[in-house]
N, C-alpha and C. Protein backbone atom coordinates (compact mmCIF):
# COMPACT_ATOMS: atom_id res chain seq x y z
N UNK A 1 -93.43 76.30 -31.82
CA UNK A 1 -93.94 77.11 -32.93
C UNK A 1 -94.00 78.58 -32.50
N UNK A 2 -93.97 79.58 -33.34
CA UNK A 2 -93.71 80.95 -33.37
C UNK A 2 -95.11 81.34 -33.59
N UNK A 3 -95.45 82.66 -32.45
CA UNK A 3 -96.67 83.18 -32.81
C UNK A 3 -96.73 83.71 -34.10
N UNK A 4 -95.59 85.22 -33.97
CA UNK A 4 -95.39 85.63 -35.28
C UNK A 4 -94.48 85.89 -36.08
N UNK A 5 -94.47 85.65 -37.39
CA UNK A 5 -93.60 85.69 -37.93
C UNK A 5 -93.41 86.87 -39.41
N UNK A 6 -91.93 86.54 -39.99
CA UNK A 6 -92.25 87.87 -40.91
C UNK A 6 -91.02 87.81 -41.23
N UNK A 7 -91.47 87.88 -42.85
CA UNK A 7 -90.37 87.46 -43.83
C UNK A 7 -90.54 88.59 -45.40
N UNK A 8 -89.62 89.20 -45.66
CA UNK A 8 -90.09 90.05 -46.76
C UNK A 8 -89.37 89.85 -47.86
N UNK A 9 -89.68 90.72 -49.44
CA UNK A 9 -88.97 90.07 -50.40
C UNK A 9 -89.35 90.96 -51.64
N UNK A 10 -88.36 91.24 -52.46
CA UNK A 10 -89.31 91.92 -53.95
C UNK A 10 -90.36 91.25 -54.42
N UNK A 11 -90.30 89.79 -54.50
CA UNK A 11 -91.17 88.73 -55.16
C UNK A 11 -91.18 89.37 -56.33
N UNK A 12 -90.54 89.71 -57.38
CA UNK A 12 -90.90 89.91 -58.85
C UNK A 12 -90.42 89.30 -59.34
N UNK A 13 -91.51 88.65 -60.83
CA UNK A 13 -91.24 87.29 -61.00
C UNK A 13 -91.28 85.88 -60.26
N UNK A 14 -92.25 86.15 -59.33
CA UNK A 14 -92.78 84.79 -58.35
C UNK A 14 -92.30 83.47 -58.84
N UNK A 15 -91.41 82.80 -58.27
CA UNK A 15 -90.77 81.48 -58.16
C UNK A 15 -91.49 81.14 -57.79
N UNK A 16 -90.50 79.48 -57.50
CA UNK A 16 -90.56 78.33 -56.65
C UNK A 16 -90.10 78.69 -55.28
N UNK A 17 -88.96 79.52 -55.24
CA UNK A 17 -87.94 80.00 -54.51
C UNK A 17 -88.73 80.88 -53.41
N UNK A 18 -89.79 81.70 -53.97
CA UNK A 18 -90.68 82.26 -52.96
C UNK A 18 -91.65 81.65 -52.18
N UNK A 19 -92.21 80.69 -53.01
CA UNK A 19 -92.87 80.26 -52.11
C UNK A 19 -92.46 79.02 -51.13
N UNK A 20 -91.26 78.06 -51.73
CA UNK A 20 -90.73 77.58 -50.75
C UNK A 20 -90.15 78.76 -49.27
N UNK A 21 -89.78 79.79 -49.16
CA UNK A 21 -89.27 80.65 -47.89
C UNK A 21 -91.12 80.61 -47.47
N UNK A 22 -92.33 81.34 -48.11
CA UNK A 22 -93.31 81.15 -47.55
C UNK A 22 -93.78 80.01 -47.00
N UNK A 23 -94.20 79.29 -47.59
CA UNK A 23 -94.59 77.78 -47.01
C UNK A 23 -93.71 77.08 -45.81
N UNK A 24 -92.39 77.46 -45.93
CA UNK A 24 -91.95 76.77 -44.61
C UNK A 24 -91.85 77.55 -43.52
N UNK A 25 -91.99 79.43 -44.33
CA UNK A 25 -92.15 80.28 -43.01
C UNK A 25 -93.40 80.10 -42.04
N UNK A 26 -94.20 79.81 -42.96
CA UNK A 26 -95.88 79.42 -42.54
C UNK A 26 -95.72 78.06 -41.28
N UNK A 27 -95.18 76.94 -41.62
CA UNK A 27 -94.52 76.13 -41.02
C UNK A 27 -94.66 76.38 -39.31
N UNK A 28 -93.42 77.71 -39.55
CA UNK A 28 -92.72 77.44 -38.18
C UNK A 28 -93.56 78.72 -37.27
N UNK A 29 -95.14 79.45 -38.20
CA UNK A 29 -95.85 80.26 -36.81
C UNK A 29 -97.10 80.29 -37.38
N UNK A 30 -97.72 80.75 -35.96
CA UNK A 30 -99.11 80.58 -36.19
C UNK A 30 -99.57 81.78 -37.55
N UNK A 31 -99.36 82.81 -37.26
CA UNK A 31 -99.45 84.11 -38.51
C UNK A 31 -97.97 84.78 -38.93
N UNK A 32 -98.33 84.44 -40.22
CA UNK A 32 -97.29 85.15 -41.09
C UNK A 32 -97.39 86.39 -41.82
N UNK A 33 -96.95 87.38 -41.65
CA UNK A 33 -96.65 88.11 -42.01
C UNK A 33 -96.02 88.61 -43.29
N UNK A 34 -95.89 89.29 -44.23
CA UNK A 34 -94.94 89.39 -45.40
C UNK A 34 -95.04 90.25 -46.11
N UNK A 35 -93.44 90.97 -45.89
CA UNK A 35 -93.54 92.67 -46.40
C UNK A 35 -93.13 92.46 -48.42
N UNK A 36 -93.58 93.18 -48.93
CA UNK A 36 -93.38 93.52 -50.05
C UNK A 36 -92.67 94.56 -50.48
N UNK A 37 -91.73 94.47 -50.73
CA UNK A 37 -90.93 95.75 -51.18
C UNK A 37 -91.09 96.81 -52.26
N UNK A 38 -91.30 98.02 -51.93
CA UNK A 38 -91.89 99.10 -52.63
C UNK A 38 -91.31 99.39 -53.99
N UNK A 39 -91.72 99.67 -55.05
CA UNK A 39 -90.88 99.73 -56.23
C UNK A 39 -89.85 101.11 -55.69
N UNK A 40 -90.26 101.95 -55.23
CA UNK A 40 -88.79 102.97 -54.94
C UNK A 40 -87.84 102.36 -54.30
N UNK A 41 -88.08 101.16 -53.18
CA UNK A 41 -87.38 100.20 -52.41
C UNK A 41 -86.56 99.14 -52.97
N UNK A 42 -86.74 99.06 -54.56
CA UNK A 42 -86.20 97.89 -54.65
C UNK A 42 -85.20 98.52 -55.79
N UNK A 43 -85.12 99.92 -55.92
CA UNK A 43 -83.48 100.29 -56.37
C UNK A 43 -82.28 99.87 -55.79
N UNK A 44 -82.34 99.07 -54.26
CA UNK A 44 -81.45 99.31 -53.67
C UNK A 44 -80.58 97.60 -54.32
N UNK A 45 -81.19 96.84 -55.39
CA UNK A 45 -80.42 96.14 -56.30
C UNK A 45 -80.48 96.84 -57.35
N UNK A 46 -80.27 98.00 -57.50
CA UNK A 46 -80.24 99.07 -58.89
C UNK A 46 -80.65 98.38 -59.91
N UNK A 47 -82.16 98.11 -59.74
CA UNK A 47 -83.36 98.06 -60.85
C UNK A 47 -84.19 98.30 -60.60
N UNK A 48 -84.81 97.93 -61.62
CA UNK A 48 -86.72 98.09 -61.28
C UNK A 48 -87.70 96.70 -60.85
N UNK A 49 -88.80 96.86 -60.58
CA UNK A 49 -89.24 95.03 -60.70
C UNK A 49 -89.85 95.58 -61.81
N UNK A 50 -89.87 93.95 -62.62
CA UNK A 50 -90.77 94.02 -63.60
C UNK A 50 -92.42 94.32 -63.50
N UNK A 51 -92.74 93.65 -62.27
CA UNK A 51 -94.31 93.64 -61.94
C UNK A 51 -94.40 94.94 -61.02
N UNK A 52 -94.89 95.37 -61.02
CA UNK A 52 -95.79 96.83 -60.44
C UNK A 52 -95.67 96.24 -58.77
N UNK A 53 -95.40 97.35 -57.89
CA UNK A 53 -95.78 96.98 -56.35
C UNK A 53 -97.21 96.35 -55.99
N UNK A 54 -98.45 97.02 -56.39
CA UNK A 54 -99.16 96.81 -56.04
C UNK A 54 -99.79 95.40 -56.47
N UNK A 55 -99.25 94.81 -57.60
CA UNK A 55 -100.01 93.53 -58.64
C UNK A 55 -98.71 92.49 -57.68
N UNK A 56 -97.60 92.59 -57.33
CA UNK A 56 -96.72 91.99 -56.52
C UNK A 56 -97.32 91.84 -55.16
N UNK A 57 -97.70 92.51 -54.42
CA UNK A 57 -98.59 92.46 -53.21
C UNK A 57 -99.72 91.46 -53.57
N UNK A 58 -100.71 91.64 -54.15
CA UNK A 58 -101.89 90.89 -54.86
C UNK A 58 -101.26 89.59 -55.13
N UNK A 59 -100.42 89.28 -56.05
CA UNK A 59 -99.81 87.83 -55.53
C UNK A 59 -99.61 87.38 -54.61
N UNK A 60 -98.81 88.04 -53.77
CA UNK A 60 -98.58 87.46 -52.08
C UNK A 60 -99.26 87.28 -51.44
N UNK A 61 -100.78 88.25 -51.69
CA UNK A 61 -101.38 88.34 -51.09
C UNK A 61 -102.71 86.79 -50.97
N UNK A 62 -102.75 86.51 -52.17
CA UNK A 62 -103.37 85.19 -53.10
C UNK A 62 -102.94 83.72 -52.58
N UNK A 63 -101.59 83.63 -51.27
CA UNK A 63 -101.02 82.88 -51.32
C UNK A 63 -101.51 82.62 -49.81
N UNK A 64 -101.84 81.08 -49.63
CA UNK A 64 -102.74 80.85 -48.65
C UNK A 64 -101.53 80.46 -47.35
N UNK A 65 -100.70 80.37 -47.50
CA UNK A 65 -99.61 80.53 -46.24
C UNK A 65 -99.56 81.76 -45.36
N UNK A 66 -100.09 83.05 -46.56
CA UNK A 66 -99.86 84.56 -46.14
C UNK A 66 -100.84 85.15 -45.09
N UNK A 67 -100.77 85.25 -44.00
CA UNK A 67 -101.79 86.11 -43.30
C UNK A 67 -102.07 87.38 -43.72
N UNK A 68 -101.22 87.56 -43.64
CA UNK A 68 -101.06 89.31 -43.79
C UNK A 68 -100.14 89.77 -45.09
N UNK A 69 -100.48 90.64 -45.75
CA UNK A 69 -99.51 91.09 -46.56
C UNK A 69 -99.22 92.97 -46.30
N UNK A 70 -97.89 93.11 -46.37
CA UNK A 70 -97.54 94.55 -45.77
C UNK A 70 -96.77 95.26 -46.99
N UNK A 71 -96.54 96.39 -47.04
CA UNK A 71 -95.53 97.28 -47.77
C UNK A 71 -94.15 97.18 -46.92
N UNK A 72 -92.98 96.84 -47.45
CA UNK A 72 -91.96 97.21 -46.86
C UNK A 72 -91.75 98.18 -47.47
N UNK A 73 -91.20 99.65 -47.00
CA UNK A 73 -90.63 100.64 -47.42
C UNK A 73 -89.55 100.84 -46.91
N UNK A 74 -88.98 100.09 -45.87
CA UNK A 74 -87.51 100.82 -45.31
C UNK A 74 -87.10 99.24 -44.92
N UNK A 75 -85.33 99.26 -45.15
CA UNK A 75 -84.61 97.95 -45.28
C UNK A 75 -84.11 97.93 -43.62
N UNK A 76 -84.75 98.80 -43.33
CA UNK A 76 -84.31 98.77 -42.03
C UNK A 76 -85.26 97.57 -40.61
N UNK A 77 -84.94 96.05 -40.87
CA UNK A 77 -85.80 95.71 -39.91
C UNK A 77 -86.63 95.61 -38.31
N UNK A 78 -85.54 96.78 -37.69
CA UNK A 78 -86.06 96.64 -36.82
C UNK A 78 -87.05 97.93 -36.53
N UNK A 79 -87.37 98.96 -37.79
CA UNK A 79 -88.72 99.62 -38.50
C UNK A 79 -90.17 98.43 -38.50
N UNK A 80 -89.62 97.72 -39.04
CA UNK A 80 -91.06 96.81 -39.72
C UNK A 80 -91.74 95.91 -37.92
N UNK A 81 -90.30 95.59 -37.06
CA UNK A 81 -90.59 94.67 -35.94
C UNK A 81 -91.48 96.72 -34.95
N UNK A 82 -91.04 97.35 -35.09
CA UNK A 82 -91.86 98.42 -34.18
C UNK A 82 -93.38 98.56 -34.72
N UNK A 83 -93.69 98.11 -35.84
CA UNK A 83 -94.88 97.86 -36.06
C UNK A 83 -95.75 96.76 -36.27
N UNK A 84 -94.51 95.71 -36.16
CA UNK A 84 -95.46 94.05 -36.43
C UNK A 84 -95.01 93.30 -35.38
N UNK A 85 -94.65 93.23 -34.06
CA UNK A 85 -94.14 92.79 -33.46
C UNK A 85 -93.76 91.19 -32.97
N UNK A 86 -93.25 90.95 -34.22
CA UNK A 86 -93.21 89.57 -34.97
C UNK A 86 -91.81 88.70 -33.67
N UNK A 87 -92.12 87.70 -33.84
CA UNK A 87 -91.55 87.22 -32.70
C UNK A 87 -89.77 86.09 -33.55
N UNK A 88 -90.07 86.20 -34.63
CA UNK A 88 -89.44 85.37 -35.81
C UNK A 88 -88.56 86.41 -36.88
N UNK A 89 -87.97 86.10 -37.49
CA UNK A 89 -87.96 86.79 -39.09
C UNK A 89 -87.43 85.82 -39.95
N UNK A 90 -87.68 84.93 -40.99
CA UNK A 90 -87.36 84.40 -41.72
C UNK A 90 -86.28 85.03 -43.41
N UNK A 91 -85.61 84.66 -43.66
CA UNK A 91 -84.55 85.17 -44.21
C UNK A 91 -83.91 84.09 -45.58
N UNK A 92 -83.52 84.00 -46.64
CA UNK A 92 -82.62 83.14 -47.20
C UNK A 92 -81.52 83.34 -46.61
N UNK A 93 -80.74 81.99 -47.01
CA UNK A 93 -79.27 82.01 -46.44
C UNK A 93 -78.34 82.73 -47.14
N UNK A 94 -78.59 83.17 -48.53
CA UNK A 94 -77.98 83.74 -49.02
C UNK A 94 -77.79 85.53 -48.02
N UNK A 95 -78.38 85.60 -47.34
CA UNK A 95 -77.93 87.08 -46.27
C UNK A 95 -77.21 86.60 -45.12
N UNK A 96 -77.19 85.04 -44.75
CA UNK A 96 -76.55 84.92 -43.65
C UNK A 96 -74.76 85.12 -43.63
N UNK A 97 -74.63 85.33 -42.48
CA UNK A 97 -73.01 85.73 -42.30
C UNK A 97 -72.95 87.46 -42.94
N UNK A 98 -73.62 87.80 -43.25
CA UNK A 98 -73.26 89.37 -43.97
C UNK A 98 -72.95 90.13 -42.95
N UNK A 99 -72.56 91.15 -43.27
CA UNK A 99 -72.35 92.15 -42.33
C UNK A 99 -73.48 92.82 -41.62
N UNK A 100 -74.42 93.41 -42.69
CA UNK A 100 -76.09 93.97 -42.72
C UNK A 100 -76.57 92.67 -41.40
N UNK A 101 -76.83 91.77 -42.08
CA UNK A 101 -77.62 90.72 -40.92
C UNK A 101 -76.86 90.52 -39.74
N UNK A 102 -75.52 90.32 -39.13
CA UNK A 102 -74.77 90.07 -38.04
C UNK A 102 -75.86 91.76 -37.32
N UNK A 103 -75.91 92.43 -38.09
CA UNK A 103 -76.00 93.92 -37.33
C UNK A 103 -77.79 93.24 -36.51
N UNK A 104 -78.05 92.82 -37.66
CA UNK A 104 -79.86 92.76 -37.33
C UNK A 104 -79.81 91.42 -36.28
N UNK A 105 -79.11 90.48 -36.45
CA UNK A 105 -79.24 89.61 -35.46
C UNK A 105 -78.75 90.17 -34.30
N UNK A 106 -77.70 91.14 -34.05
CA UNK A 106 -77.78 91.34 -32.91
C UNK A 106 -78.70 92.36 -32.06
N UNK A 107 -78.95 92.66 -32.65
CA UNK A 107 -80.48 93.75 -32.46
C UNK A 107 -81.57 92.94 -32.04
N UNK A 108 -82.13 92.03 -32.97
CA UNK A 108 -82.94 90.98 -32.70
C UNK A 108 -82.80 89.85 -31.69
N UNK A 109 -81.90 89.95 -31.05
CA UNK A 109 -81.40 88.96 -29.97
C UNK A 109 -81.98 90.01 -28.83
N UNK A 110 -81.23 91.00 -28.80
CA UNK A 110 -81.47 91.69 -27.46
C UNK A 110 -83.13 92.12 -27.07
N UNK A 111 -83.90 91.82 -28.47
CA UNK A 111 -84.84 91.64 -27.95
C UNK A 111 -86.00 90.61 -27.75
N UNK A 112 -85.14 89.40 -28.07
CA UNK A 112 -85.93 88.52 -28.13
C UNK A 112 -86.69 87.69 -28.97
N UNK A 113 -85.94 88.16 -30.54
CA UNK A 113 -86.41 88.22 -31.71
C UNK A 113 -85.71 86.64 -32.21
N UNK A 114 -85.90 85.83 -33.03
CA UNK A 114 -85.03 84.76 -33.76
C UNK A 114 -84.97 85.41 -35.39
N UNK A 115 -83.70 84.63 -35.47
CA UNK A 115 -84.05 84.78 -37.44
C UNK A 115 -83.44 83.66 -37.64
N UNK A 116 -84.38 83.19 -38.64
CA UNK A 116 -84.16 81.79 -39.11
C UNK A 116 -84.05 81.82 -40.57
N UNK A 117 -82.80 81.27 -40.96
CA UNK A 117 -82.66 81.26 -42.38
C UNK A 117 -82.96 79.80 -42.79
N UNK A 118 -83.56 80.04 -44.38
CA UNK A 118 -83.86 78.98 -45.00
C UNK A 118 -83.00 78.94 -46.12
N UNK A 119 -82.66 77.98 -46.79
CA UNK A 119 -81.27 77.66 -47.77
C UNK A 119 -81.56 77.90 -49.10
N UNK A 120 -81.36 79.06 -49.45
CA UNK A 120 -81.76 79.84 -50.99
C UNK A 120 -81.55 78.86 -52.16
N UNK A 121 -82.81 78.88 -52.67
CA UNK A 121 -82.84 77.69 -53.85
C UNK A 121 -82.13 78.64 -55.21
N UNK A 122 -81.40 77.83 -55.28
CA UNK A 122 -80.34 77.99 -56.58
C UNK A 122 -80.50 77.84 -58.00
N UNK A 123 -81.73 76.84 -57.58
CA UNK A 123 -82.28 76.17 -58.95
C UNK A 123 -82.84 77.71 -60.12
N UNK A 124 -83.60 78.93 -59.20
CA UNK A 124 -84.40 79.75 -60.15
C UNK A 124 -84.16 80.83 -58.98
N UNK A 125 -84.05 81.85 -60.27
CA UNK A 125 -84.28 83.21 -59.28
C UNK A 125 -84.51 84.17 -59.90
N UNK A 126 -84.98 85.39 -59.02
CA UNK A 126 -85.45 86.55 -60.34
C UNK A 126 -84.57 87.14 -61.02
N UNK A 127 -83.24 87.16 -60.50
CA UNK A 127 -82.17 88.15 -61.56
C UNK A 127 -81.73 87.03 -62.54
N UNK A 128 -81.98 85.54 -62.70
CA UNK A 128 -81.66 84.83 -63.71
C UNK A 128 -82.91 84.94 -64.70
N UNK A 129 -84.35 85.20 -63.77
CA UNK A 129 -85.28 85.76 -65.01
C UNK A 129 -84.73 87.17 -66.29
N UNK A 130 -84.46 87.95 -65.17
CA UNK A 130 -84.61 89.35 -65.77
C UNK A 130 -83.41 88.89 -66.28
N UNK A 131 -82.47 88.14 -66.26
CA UNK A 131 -81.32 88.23 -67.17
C UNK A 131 -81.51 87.84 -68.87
N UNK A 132 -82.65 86.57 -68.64
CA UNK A 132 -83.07 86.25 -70.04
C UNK A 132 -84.12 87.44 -70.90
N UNK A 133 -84.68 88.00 -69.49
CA UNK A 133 -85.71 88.93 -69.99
C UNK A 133 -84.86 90.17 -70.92
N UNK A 134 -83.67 90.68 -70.36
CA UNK A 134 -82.79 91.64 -71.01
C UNK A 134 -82.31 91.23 -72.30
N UNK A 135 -81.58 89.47 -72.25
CA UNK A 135 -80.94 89.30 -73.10
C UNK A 135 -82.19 88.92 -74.13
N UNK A 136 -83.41 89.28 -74.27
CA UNK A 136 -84.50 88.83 -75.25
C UNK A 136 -85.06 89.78 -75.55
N UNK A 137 -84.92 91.13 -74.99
CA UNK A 137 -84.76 92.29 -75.11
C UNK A 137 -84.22 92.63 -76.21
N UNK A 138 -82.65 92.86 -75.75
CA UNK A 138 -81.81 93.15 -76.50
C UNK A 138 -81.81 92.64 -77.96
N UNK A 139 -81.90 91.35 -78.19
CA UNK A 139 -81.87 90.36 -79.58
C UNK A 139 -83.67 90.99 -79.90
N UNK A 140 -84.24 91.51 -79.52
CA UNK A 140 -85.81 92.11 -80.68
C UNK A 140 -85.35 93.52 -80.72
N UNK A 141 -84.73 94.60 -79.86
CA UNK A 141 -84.34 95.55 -80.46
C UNK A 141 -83.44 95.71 -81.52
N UNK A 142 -82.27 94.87 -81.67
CA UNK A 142 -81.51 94.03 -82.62
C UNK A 142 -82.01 94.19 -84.01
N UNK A 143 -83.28 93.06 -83.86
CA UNK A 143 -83.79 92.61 -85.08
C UNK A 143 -84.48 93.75 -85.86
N UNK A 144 -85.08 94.86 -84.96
CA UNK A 144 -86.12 95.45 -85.51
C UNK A 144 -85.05 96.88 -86.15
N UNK A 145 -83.89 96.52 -85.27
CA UNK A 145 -83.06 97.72 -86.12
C UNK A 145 -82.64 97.25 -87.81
N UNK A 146 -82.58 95.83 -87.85
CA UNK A 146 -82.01 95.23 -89.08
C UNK A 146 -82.54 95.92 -90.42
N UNK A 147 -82.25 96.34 -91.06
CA UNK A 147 -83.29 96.42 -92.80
C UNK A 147 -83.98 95.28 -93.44
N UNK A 148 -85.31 95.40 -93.64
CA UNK A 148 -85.68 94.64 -94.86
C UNK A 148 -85.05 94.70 -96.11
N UNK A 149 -85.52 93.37 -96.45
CA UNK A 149 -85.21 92.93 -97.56
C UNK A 149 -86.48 93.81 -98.57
């Protein structure tokens, strides 16, 4: 088992999907860690979250796997390990093999770091939320443009 660990995420729109990566990150160390990504931080999927940073934190924070809850502000992880000196990093698989992560695993090797990916649930996710959220959007701006009768 891992002393510490540390796993981060937009979490907007809180799944299943999140808290399965929490609960099994919880699993594999004694304290978990878990950065929240800053609403200026999470342009870098050119959007917005729906939920506010701080009410997104407050969820994570609510979640009894979570030791700690942090701000991520920079995608840069080996920023967050100079201040949490987490012995783990937990990850979906959906980043494994990337280019970005080959860079961080090898960084994280040389110092001793693991990253352990867990197998991204397919079933639900937040850009299939916000996709219905747009397309339900779109169909009431629609309607309200229509004329009465």
């Amino acid at each position: 088992k891992y002393k510490v660990g540390y796993t981060t995420g937009v979490f907007d729109l809180f799944h299943i999907g999140h808290l399965n990566i929490i609960r099994r990150a919880k699993e594999q160390c004694d304290c978990l860690i878990v950065g929240v990504t800053t609403d200026e931080l999470v342009s870098y999927k050119n959007t917005r979250a729906v939920i506010p940073h701080e009410e997104r934190m407050a969820i994570v924070e609510s979640i009894r796997y979570v030791d700690k809850v942090v701000p991520q502000d920079s995608m840069d992880k080996m920023v967050a390990w100079e201040k949490y000196h987490f012995d783990v990093m937990f990850v979906g698989s959906d980043w494994q093999g990337t280019e970005k992560w080959k860079g961080f695993e090898k960084q994280f090797s040389e110092i001793g770091v693991d990253i352990v990916y867990f197998p991204y649930t397919t079933s639900t996710s937040s850009t299939q939320f916000s996709a219905v959220l747009k397309r339900l959007s779109d169909e009431v701006a629609i309607t309200e443009e229509q004329p009465s009768d």
